[in-house]
N, C-alpha and C. Protein backbone atom coordinates (compact mmCIF):
# COMPACT_ATOMS: atom_id res chain seq x y z
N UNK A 1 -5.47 7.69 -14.83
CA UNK A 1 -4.47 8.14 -15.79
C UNK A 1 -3.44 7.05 -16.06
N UNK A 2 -3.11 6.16 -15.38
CA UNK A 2 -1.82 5.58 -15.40
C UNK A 2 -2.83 3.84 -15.81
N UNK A 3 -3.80 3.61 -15.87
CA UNK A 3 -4.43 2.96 -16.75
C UNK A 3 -4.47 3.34 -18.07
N UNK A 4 -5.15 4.80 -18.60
CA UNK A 4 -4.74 5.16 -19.80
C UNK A 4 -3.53 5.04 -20.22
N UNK A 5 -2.68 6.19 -19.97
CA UNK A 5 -1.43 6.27 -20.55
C UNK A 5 -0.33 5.42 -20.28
N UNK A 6 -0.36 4.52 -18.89
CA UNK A 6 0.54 3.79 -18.58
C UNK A 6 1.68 4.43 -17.72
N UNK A 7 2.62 4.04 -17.37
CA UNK A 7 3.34 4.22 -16.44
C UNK A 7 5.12 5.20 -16.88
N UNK A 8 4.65 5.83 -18.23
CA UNK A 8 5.73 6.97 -18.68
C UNK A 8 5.72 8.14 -18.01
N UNK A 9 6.77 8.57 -17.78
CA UNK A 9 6.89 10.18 -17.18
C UNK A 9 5.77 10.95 -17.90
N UNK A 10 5.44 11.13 -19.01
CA UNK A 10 4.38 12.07 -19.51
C UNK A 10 3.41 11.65 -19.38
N UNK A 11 3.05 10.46 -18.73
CA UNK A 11 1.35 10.45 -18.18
C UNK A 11 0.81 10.86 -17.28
N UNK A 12 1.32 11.84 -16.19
CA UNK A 12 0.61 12.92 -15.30
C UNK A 12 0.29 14.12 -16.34
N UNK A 13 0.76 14.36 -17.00
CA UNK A 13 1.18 15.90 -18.46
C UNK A 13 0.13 15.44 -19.50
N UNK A 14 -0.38 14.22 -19.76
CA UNK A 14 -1.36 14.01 -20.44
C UNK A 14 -2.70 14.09 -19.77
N UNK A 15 -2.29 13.58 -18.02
CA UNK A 15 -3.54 13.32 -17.38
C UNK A 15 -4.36 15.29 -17.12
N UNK A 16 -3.21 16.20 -16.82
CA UNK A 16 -3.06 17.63 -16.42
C UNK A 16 -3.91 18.43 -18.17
N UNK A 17 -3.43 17.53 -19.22
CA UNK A 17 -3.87 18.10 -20.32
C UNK A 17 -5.73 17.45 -20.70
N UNK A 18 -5.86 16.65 -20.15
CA UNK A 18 -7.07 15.98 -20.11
C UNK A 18 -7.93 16.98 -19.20
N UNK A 19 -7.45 17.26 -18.03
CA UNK A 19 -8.00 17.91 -16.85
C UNK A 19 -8.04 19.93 -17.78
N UNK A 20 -7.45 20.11 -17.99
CA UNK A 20 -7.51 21.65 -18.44
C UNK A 20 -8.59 21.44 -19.77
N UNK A 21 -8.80 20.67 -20.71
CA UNK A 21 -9.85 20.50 -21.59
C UNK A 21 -11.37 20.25 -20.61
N UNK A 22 -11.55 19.35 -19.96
CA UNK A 22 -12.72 18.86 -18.92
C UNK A 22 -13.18 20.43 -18.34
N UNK A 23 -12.42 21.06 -17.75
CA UNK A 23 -12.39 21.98 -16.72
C UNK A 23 -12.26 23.60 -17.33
N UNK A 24 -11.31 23.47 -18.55
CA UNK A 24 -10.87 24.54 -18.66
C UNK A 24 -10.77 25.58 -18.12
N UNK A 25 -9.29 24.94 -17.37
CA UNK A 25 -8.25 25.48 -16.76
C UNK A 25 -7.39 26.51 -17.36
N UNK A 26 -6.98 27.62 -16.63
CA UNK A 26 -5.39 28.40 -17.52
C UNK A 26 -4.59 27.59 -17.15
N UNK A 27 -3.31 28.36 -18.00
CA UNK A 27 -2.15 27.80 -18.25
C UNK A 27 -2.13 26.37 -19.05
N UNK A 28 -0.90 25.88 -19.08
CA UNK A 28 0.14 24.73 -19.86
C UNK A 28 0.10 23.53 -19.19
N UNK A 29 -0.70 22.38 -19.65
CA UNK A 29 -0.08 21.06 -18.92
C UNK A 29 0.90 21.22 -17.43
N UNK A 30 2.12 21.72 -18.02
CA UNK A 30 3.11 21.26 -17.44
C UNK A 30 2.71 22.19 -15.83
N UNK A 31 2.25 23.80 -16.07
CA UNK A 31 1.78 24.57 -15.11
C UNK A 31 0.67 24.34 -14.35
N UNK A 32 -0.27 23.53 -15.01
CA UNK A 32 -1.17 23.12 -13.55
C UNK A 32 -0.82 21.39 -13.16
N UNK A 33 -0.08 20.97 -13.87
CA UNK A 33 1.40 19.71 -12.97
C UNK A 33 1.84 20.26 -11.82
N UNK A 34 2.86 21.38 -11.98
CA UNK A 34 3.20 22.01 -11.01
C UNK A 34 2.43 22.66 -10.09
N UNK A 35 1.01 23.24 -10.12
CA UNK A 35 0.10 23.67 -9.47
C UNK A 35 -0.54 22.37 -8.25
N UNK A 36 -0.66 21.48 -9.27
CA UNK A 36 -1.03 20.26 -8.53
C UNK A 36 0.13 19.11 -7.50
N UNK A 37 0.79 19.37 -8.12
CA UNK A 37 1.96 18.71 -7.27
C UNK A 37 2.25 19.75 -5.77
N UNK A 38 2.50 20.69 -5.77
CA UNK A 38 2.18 21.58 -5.36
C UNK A 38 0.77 21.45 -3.63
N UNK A 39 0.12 21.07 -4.43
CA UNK A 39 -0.95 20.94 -3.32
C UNK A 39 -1.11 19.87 -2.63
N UNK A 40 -0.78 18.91 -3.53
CA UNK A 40 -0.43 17.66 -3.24
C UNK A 40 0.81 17.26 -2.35
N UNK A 41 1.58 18.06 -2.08
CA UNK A 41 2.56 17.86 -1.04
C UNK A 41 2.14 18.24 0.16
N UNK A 42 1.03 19.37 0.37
CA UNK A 42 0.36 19.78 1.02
C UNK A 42 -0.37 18.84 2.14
N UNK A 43 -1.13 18.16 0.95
CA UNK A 43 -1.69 17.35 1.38
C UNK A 43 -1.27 16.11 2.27
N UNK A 44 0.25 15.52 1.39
CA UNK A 44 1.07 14.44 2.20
C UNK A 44 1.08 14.69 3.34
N UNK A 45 1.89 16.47 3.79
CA UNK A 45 2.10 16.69 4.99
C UNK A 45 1.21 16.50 5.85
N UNK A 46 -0.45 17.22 5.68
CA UNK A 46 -1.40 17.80 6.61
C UNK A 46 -2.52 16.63 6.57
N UNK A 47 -2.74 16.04 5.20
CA UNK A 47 -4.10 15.54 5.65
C UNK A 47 -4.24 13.68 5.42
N UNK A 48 -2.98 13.48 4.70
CA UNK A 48 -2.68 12.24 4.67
C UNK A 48 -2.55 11.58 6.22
N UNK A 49 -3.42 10.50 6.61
CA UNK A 49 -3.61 10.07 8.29
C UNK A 49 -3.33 8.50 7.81
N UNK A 50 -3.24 7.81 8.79
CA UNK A 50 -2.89 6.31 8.59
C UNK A 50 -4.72 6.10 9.12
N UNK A 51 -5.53 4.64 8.36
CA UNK A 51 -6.87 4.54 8.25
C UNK A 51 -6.64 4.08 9.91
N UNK A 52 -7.91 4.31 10.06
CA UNK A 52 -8.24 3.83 11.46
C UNK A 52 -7.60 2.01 11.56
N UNK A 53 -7.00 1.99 12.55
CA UNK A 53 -6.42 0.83 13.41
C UNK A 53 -5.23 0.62 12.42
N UNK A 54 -4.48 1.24 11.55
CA UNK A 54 -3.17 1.02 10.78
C UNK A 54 -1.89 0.74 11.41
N UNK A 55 -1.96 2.19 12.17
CA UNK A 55 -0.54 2.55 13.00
C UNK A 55 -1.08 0.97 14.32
N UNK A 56 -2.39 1.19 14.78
CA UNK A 56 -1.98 0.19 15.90
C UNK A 56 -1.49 -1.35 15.41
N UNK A 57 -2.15 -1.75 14.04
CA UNK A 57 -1.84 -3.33 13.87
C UNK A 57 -0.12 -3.24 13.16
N UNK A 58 0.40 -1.98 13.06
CA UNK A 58 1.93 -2.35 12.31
C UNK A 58 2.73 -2.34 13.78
N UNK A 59 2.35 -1.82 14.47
CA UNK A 59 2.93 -1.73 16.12
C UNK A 59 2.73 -2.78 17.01
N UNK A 60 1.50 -3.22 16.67
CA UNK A 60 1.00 -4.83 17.35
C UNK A 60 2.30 -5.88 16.84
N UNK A 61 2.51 -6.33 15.00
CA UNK A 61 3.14 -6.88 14.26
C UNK A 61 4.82 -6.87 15.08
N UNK A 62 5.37 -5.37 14.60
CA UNK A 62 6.46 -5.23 14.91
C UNK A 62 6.60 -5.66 16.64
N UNK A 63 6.05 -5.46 17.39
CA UNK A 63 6.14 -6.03 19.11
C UNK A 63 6.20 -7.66 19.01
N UNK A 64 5.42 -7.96 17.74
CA UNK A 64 5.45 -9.60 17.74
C UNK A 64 7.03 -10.27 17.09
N UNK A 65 8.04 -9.43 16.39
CA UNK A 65 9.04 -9.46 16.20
C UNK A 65 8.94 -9.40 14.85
N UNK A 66 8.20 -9.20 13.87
CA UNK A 66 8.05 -9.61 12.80
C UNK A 66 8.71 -8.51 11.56
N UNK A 67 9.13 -9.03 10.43
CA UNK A 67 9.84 -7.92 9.86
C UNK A 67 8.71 -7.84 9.09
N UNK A 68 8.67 -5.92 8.31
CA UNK A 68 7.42 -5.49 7.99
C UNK A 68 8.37 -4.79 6.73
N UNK A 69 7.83 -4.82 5.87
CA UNK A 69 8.22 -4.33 4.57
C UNK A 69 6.76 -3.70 3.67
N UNK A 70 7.07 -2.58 2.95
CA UNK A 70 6.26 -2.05 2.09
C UNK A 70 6.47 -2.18 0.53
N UNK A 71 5.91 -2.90 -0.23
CA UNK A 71 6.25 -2.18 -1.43
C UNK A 71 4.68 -1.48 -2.00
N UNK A 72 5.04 -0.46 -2.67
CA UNK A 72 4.13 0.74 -2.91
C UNK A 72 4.68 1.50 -4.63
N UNK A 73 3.63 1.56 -5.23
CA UNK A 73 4.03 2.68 -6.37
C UNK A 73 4.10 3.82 -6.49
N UNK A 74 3.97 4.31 -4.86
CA UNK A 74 4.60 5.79 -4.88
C UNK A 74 6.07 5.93 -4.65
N UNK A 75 6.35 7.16 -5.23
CA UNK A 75 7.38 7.73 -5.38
C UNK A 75 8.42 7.74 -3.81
N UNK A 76 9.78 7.62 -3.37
CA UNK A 76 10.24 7.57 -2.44
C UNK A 76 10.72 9.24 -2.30
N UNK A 77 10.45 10.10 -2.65
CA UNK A 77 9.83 11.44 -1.92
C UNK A 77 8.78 11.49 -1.33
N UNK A 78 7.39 11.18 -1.75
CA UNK A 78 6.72 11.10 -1.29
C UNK A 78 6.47 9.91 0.31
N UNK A 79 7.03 9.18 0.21
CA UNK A 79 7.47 8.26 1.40
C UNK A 79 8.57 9.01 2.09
N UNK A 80 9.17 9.81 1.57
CA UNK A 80 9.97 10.54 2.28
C UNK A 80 9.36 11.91 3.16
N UNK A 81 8.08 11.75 2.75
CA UNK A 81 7.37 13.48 3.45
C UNK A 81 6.38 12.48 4.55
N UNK A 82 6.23 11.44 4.54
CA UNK A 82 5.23 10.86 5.41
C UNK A 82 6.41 10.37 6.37
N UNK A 83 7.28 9.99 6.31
CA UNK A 83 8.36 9.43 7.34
C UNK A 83 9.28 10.77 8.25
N UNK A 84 8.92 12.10 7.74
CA UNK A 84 9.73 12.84 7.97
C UNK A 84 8.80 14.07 8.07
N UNK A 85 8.28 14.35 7.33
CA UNK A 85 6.78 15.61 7.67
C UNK A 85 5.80 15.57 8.10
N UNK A 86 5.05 14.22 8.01
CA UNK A 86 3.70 14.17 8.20
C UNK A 86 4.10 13.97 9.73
N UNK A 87 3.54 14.91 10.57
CA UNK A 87 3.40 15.00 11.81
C UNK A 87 2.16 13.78 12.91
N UNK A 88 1.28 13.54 11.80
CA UNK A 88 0.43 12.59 12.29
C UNK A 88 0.53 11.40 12.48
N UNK A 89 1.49 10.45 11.43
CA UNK A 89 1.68 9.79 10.94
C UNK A 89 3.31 9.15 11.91
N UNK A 90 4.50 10.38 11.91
CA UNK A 90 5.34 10.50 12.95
C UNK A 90 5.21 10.02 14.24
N UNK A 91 3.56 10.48 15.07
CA UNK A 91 3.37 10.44 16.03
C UNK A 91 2.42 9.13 16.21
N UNK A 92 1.93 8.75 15.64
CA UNK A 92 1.47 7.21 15.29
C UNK A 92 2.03 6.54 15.45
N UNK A 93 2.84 6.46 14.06
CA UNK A 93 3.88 5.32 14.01
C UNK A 93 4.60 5.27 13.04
N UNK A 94 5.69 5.78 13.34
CA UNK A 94 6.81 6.37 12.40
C UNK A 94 7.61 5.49 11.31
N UNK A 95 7.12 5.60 10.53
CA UNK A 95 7.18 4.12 9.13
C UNK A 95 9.36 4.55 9.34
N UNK A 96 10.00 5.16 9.59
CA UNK A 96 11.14 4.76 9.49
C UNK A 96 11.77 3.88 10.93
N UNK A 97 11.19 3.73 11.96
CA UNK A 97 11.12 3.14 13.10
C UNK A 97 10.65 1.63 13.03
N UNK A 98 9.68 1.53 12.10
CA UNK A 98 8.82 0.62 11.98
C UNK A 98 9.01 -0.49 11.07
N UNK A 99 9.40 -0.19 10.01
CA UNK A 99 9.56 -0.45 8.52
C UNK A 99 10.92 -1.30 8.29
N UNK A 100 10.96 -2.56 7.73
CA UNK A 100 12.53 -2.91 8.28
C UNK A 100 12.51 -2.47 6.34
N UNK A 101 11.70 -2.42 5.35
CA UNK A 101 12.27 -2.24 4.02
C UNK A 101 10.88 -1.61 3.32
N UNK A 102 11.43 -0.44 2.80
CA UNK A 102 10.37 0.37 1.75
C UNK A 102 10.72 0.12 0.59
N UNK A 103 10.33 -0.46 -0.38
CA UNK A 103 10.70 -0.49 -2.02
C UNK A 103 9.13 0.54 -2.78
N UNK A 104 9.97 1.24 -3.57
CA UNK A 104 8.88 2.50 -3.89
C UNK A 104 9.02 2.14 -5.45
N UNK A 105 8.33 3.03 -6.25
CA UNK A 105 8.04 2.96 -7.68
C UNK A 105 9.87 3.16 -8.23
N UNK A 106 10.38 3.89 -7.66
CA UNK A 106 11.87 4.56 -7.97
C UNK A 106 12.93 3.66 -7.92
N UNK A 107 12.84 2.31 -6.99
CA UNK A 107 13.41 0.90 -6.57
C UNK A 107 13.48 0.04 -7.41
N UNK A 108 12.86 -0.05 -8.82
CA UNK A 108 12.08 -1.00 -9.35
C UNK A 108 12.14 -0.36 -10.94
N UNK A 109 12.04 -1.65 -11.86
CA UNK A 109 11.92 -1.17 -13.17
C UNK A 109 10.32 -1.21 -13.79
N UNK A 110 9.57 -2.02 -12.70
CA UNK A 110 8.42 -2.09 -13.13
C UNK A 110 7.46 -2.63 -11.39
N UNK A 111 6.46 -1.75 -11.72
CA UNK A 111 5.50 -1.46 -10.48
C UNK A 111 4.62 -2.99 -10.72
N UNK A 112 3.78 -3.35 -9.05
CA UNK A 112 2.83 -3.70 -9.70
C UNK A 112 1.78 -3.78 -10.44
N UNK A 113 1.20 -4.53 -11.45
CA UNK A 113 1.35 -6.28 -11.05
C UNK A 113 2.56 -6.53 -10.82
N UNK A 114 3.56 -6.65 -11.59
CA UNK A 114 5.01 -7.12 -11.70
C UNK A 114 5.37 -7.58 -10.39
N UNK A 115 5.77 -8.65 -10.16
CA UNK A 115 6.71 -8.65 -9.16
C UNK A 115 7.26 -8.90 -8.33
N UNK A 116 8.56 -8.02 -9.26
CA UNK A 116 10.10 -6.78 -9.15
C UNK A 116 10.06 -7.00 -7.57
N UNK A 117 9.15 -5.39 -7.31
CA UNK A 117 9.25 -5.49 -5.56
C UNK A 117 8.88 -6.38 -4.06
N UNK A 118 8.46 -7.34 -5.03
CA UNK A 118 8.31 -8.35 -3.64
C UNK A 118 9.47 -9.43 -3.84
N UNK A 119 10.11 -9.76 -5.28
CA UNK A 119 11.15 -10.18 -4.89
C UNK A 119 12.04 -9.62 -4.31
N UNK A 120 12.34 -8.34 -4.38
CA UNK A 120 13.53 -7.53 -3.56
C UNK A 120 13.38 -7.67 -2.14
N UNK A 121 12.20 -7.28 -2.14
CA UNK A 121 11.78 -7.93 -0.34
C UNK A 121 12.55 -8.91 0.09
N UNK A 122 11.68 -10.08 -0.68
CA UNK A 122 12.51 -11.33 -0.21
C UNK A 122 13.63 -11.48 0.11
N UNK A 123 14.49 -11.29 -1.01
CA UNK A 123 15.76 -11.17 -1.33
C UNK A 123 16.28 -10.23 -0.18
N UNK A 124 16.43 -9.03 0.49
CA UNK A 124 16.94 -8.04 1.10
C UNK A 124 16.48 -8.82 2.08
N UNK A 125 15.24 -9.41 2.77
CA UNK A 125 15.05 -9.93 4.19
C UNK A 125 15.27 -11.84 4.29
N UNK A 126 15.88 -11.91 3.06
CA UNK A 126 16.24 -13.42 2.98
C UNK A 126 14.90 -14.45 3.61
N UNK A 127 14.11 -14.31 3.07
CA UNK A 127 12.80 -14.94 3.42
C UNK A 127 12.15 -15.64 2.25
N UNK A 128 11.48 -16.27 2.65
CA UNK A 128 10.74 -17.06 1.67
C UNK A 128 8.98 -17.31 1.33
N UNK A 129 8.80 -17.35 0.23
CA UNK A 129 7.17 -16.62 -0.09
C UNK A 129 6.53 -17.36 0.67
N UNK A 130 6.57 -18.22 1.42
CA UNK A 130 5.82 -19.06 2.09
C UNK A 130 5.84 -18.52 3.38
N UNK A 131 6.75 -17.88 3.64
CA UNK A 131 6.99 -17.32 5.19
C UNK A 131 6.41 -15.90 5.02
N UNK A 132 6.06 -15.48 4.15
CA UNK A 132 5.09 -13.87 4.29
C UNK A 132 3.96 -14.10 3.67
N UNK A 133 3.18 -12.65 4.13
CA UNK A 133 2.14 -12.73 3.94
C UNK A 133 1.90 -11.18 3.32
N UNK A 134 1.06 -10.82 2.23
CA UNK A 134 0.65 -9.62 1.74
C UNK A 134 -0.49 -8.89 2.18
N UNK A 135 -0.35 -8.05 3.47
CA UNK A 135 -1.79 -7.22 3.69
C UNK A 135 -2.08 -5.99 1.91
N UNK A 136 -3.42 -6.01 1.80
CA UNK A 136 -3.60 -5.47 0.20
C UNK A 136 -4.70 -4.71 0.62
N UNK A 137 -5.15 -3.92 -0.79
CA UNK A 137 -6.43 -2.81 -0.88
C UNK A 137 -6.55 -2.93 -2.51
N UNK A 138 -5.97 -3.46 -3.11
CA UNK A 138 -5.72 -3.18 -4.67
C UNK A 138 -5.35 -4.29 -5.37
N UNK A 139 -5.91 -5.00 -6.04
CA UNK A 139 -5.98 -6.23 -7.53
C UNK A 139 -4.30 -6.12 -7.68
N UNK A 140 -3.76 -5.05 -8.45
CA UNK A 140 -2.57 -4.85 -8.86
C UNK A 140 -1.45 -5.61 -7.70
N UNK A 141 -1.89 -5.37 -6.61
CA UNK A 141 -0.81 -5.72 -5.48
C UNK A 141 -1.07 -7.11 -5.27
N UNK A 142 -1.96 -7.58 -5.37
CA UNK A 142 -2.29 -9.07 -4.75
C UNK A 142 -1.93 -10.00 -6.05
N UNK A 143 -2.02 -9.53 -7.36
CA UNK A 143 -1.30 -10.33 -8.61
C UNK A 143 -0.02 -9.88 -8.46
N UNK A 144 0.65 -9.19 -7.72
CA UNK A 144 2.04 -8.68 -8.05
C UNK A 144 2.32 -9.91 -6.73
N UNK A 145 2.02 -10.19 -5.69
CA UNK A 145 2.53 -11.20 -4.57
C UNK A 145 2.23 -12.34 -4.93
N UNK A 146 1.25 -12.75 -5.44
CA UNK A 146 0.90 -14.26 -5.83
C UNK A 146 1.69 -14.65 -7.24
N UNK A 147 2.47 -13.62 -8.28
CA UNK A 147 3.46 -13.78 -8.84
C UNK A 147 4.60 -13.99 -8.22
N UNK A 148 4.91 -13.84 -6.76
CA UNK A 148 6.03 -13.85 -6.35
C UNK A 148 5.88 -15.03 -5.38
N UNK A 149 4.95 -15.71 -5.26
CA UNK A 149 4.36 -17.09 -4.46
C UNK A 149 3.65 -16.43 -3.29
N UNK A 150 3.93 -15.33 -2.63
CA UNK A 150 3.27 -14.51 -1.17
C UNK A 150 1.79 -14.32 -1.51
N UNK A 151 1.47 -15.19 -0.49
CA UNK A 151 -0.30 -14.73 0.14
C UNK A 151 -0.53 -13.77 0.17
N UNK A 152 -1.90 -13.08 -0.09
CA UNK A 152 -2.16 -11.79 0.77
C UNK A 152 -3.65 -12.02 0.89
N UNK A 153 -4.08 -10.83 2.16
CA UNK A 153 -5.22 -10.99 2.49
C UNK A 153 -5.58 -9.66 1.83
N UNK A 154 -6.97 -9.16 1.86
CA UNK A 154 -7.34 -7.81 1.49
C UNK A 154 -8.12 -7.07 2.27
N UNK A 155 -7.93 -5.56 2.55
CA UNK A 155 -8.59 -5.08 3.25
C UNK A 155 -9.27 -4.26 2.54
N UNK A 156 -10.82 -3.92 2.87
CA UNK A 156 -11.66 -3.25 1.75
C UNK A 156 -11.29 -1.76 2.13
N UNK A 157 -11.72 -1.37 0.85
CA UNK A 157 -11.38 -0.05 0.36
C UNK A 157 -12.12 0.47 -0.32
N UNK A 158 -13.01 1.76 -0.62
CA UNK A 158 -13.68 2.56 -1.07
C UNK A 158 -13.35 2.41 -2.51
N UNK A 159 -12.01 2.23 -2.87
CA UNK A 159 -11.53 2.44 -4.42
C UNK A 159 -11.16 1.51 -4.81
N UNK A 160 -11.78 0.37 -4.33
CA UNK A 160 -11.70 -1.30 -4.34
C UNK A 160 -13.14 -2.02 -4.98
N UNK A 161 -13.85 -0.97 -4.52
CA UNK A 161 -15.50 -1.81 -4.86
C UNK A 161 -15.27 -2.64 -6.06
N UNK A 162 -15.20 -1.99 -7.03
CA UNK A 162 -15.11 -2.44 -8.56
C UNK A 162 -14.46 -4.18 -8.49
N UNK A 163 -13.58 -4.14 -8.01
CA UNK A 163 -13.04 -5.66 -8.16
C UNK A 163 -13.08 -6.46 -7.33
N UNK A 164 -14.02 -6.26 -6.44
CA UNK A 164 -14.21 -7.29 -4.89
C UNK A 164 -13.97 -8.54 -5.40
N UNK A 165 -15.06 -8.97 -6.50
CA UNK A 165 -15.08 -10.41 -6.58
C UNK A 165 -13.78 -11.05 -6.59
N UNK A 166 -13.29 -10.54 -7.56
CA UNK A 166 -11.85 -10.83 -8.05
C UNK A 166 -10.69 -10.81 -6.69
N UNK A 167 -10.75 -9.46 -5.96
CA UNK A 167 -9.95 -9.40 -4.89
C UNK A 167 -10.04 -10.34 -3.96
N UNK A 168 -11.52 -10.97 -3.50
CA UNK A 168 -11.76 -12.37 -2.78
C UNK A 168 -11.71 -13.81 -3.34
N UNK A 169 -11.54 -13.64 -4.67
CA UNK A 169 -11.03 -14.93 -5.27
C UNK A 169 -9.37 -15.47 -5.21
N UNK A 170 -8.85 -14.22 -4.74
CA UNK A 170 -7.71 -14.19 -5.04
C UNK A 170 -6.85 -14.10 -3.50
N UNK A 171 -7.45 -13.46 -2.56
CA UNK A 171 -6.79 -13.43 -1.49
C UNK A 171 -7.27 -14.86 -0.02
N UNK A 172 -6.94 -14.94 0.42
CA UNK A 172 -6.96 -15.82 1.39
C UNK A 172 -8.46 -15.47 2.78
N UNK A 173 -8.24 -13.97 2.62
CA UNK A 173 -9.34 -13.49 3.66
C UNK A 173 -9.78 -12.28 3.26
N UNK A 174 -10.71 -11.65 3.60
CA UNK A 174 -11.19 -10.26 3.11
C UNK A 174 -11.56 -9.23 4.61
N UNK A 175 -11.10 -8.41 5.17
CA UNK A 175 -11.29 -7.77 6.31
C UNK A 175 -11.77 -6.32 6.19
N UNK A 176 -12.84 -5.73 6.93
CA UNK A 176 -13.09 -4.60 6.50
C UNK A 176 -12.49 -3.41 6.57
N UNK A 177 -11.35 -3.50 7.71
CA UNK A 177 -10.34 -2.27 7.84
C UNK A 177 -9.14 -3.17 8.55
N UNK A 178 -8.16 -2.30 8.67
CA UNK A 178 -6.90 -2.52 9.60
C UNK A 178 -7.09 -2.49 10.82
N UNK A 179 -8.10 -2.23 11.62
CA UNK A 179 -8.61 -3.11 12.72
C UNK A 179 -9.29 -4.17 13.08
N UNK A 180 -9.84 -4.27 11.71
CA UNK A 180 -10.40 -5.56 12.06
C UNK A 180 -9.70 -6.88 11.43
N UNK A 181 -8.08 -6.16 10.87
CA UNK A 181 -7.59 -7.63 10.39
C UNK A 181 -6.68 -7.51 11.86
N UNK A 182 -6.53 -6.70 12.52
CA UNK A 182 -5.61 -7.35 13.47
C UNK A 182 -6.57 -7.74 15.00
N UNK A 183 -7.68 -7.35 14.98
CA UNK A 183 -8.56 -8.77 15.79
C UNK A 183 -8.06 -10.02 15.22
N UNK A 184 -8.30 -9.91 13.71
CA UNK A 184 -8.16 -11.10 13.17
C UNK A 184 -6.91 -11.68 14.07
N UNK A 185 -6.35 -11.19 13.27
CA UNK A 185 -4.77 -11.82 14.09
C UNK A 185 -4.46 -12.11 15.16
N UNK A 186 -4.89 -11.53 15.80
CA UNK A 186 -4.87 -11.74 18.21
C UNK A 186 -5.95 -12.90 17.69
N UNK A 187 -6.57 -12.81 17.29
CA UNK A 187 -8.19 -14.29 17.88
C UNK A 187 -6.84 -15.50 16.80
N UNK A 188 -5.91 -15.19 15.46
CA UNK A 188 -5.64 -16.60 15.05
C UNK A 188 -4.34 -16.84 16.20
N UNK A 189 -3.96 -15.79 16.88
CA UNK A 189 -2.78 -16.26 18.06
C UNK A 189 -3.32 -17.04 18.93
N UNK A 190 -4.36 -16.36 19.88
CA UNK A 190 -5.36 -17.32 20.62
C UNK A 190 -5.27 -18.63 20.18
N UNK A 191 -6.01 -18.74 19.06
CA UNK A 191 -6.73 -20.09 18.79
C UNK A 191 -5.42 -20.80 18.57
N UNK A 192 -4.15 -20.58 17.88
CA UNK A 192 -3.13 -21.31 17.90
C UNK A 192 -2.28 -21.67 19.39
N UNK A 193 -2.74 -20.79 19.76
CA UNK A 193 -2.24 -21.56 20.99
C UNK A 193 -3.15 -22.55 21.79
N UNK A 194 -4.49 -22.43 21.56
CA UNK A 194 -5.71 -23.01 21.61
C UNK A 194 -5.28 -24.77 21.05
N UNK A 195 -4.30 -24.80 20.13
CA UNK A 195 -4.25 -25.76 18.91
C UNK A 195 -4.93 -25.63 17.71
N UNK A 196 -5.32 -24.34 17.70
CA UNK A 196 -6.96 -24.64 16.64
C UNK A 196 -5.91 -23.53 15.28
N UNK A 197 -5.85 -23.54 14.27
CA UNK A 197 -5.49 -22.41 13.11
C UNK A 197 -6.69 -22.28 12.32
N UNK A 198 -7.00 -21.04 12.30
CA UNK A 198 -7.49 -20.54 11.23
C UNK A 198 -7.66 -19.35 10.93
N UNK A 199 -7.29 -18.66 9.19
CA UNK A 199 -7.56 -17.27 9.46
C UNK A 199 -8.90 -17.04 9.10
N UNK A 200 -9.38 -15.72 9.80
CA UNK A 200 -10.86 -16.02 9.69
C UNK A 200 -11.23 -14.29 9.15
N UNK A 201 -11.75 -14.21 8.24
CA UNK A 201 -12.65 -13.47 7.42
C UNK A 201 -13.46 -12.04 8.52
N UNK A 202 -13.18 -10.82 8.61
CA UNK A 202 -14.50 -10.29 9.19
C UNK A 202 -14.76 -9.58 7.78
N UNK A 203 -16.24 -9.42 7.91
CA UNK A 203 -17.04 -8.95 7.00
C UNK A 203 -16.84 -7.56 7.59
């Protein structure tokens, strides 16, 4: 939807009016919006989980002293039900414990690509693009950091297939989950202390 219509308040209300023609649904746009939003909070709370090895490599990071920042095009309610409702996620690893800066779609005049939110990063943690690095799942995010000079690596994703090529042309390493980029990371500590650098790729 937000490929079609773009990024206006009435492109969920177009996407809801698309969906009741496909489906034919009752009610009004705006009533199965609210139906869906609705379930969808549901969902934040109960079934939204951090992917396997997430919570452990942002807990690995943060023990290493490192400041950890998000920027994301969701909404900061919705970051507000995972930091504060989601019970799973809480008990993991509690993104307000964790997190030294969240910049959400609501932070920003324009999402990625743009970007808006990785300069604010910068800027709020007084750092420099050379000194971070962008963990990614999504094209949009990795042109939004390499606009802002920040690396990123990518971790594959089910809703990624489509642009692999592109996502590995563009990022530095390609890892198959959030556990296996933070092997990555313990084997490039090793080896740097070894003398040896390199980041290294798992398939």
């Amino acid at each position: 939807a937000m490929k079609t219509y773009g990024e206006g308040s009435d492109a969920y209300l177009k996407y809801m009016a698309d969906l009741k023609r496909a489906f034919d649904l009752p009610g009004t746009p705006e009533e199965i919006h609210f139906q869906r939003y609705s379930l969808a909070q549901e969902f934040l709370r109960t079934r939204v989980h951090y992917r396997e090895g997430a919570a452990e490599l942002i807990k690995y990071l943060k023990a290493l002293g490192k400041k950890l920042a998000i920027v994301t095009t969701t909404r900061r309610r919705n970051i507000d039900v995972y930091a504060s409702q989601n019970e799973s996620m809480i008990a993991a690893a509690p993104l307000s414990e964790i997190m030294d800066l969240i910049v959400t779609r609501d932070d920003v005049a324009h999402v990625k690509p743009d970007p808006e939110g990785f300069y604010k990063v910068l800027d709020a943690l007084k750092a420099e693009p050379e000194e971070c690095i962008m963990v990614e799942d999504a094209l949009p995010g990795i042109r939004g950091a390499k606009s802002a000079g920040i690396d990123s690596v990518v971790i594959e994703e089910r809703h990624n297939a489509d642009d692999r090529v592109q996502l590995e042309a563009a990022a530095l390493a390609r890892f198959a989950s959030p556990a296996a980029l933070l092997k990555g990371i313990q084997a490039e500590i090793e080896a740097a202390a070894g003398g040896i650098h390199c980041m290294r790729s798992s398939r």
